[in-house]
C-alpha atoms as a PDB file:
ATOM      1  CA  UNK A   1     108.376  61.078  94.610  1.00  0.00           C
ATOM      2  CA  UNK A   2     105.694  60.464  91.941  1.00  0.00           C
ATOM      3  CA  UNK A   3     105.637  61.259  88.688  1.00  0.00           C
ATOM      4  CA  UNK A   4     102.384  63.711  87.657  1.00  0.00           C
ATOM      5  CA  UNK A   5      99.478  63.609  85.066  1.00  0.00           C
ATOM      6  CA  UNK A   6     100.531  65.831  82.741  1.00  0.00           C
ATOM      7  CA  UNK A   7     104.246  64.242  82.598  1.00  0.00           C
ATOM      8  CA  UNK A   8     103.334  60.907  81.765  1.00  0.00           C
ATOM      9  CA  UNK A   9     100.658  62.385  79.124  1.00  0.00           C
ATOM     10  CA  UNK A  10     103.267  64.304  77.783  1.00  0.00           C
ATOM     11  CA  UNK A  11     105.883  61.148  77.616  1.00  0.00           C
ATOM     12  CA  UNK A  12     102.832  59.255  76.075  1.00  0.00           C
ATOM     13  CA  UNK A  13     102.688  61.719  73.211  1.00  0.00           C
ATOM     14  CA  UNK A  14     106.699  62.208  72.513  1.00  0.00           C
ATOM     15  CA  UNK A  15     106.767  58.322  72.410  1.00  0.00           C
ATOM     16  CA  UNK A  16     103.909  58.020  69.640  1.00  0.00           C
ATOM     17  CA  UNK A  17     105.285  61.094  67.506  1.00  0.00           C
ATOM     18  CA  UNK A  18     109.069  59.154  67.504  1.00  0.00           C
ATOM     19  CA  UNK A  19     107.307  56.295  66.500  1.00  0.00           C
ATOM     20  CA  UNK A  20     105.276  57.583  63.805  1.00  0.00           C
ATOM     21  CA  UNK A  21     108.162  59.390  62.298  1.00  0.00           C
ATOM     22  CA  UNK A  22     110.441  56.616  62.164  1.00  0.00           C
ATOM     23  CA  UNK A  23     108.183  54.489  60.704  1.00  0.00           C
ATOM     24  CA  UNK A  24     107.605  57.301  57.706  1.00  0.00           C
ATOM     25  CA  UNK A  25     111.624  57.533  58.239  1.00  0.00           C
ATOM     26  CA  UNK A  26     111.583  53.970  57.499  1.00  0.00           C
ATOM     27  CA  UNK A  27     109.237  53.640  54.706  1.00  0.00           C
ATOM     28  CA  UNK A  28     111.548  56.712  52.797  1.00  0.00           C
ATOM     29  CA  UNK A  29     114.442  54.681  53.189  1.00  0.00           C
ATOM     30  CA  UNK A  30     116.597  56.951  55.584  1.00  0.00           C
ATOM     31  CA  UNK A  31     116.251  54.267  58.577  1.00  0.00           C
ATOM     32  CA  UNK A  32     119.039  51.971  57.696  1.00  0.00           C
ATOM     33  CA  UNK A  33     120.959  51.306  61.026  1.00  0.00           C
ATOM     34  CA  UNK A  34     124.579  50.369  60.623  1.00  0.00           C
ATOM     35  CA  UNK A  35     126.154  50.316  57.175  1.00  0.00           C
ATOM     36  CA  UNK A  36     128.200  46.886  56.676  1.00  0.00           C
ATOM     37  CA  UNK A  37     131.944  46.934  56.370  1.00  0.00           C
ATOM     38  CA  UNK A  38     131.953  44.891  53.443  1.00  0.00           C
ATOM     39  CA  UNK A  39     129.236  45.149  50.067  1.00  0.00           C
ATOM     40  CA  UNK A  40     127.927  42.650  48.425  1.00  0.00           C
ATOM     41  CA  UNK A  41     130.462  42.574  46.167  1.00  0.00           C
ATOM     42  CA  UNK A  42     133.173  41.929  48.327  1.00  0.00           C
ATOM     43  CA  UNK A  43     131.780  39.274  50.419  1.00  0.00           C
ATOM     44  CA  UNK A  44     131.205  37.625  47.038  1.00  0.00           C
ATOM     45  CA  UNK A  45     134.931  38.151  46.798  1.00  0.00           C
ATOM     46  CA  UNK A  46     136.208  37.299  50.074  1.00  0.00           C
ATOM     47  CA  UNK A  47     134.727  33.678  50.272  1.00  0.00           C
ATOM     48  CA  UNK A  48     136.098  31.899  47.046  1.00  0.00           C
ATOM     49  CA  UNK A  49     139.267  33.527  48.353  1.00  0.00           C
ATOM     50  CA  UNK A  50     139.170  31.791  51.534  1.00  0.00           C
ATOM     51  CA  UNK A  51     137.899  28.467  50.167  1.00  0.00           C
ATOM     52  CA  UNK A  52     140.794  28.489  47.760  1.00  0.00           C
ATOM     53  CA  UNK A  53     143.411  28.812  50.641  1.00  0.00           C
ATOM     54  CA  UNK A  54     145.523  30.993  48.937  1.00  0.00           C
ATOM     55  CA  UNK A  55     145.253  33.545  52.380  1.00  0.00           C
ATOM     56  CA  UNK A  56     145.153  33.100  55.902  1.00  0.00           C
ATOM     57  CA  UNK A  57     141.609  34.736  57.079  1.00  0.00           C
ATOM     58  CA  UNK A  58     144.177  37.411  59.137  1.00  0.00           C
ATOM     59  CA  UNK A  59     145.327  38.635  55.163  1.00  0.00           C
ATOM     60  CA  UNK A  60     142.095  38.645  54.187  1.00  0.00           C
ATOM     61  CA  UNK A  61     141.398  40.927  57.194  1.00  0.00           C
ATOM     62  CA  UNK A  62     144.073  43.126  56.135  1.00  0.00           C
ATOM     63  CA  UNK A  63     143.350  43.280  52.576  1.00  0.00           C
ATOM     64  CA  UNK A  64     139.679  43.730  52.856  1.00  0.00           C
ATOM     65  CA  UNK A  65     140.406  46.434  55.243  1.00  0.00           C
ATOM     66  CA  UNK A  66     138.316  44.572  58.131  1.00  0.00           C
ATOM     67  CA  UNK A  67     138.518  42.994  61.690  1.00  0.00           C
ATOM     68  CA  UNK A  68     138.872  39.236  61.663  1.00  0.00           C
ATOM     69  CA  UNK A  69     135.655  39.188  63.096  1.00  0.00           C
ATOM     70  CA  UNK A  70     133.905  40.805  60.068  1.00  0.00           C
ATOM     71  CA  UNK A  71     136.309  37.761  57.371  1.00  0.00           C
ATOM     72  CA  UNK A  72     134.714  35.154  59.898  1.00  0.00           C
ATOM     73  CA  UNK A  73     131.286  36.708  59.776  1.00  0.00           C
ATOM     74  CA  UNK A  74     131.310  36.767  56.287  1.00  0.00           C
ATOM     75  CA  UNK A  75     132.429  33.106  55.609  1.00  0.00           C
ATOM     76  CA  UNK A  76     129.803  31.952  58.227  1.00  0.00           C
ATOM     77  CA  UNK A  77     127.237  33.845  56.712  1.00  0.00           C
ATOM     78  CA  UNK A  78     128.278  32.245  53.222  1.00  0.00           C
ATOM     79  CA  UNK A  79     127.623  28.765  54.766  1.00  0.00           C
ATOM     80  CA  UNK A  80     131.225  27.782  54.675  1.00  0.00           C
ATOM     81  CA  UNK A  81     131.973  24.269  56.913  1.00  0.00           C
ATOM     82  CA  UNK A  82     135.499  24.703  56.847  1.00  0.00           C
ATOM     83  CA  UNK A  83     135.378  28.057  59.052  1.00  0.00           C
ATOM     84  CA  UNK A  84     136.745  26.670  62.286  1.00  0.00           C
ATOM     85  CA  UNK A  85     134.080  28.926  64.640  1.00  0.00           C
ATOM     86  CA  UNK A  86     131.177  26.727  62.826  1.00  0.00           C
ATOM     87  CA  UNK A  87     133.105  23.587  63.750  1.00  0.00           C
ATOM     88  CA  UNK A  88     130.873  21.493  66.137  1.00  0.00           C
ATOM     89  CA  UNK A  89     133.479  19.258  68.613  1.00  0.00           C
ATOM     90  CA  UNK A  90     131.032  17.532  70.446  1.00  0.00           C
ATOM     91  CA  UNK A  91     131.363  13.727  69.555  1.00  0.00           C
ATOM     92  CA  UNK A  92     128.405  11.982  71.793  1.00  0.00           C
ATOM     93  CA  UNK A  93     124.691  12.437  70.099  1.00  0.00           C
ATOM     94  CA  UNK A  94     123.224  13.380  73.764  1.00  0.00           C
ATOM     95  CA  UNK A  95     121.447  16.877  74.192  1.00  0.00           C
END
């Protein structure tokens, strides 16, 4: 079965009006996508914490209210080399 005309017009049109309000959306400031579990603020927080070694990146998790995920995100993002997930093994120079 085939599609007609007038459907694929009519998809045509719904696709241009969704476009052309999100971009006015966008341009208001109301399209934002997912809010980030920790502000500014906090990451600022979080990293000199973790470079100090004062707490295990699971406490930080806890006390930041935060997967482990997000505390290893956040110290990756901050450019951190001692985060073990940015830790490159490989020992030979080959590609």
């Amino acid at each position: 079965m085939g599609t007609s005309g007038s459907a694929v017009g009519a998809e045509h049109v719904i696709r241009a009006r969704t476009c052309e309000r999100m971009a006015v959306a966008k341009a208001k400031g109301h399209l934002r996508g997912k809010q980030p579990k920790l502000s500014k603020t906090q990451e600022a927080h979080l990293v000199p914490v973790h470079r100090a070694g004062t707490h295990t990146t699971v406490e930080l998790a806890e006390l930041f209210a935060v997967a482990r995920s997000t505390v290893y995100r956040a110290i990756k993002r901050a450019g951190d080399a001692a985060c073990p997930l940015s830790v490159n093994f490989r020992t030979d120079k080959t590609p």
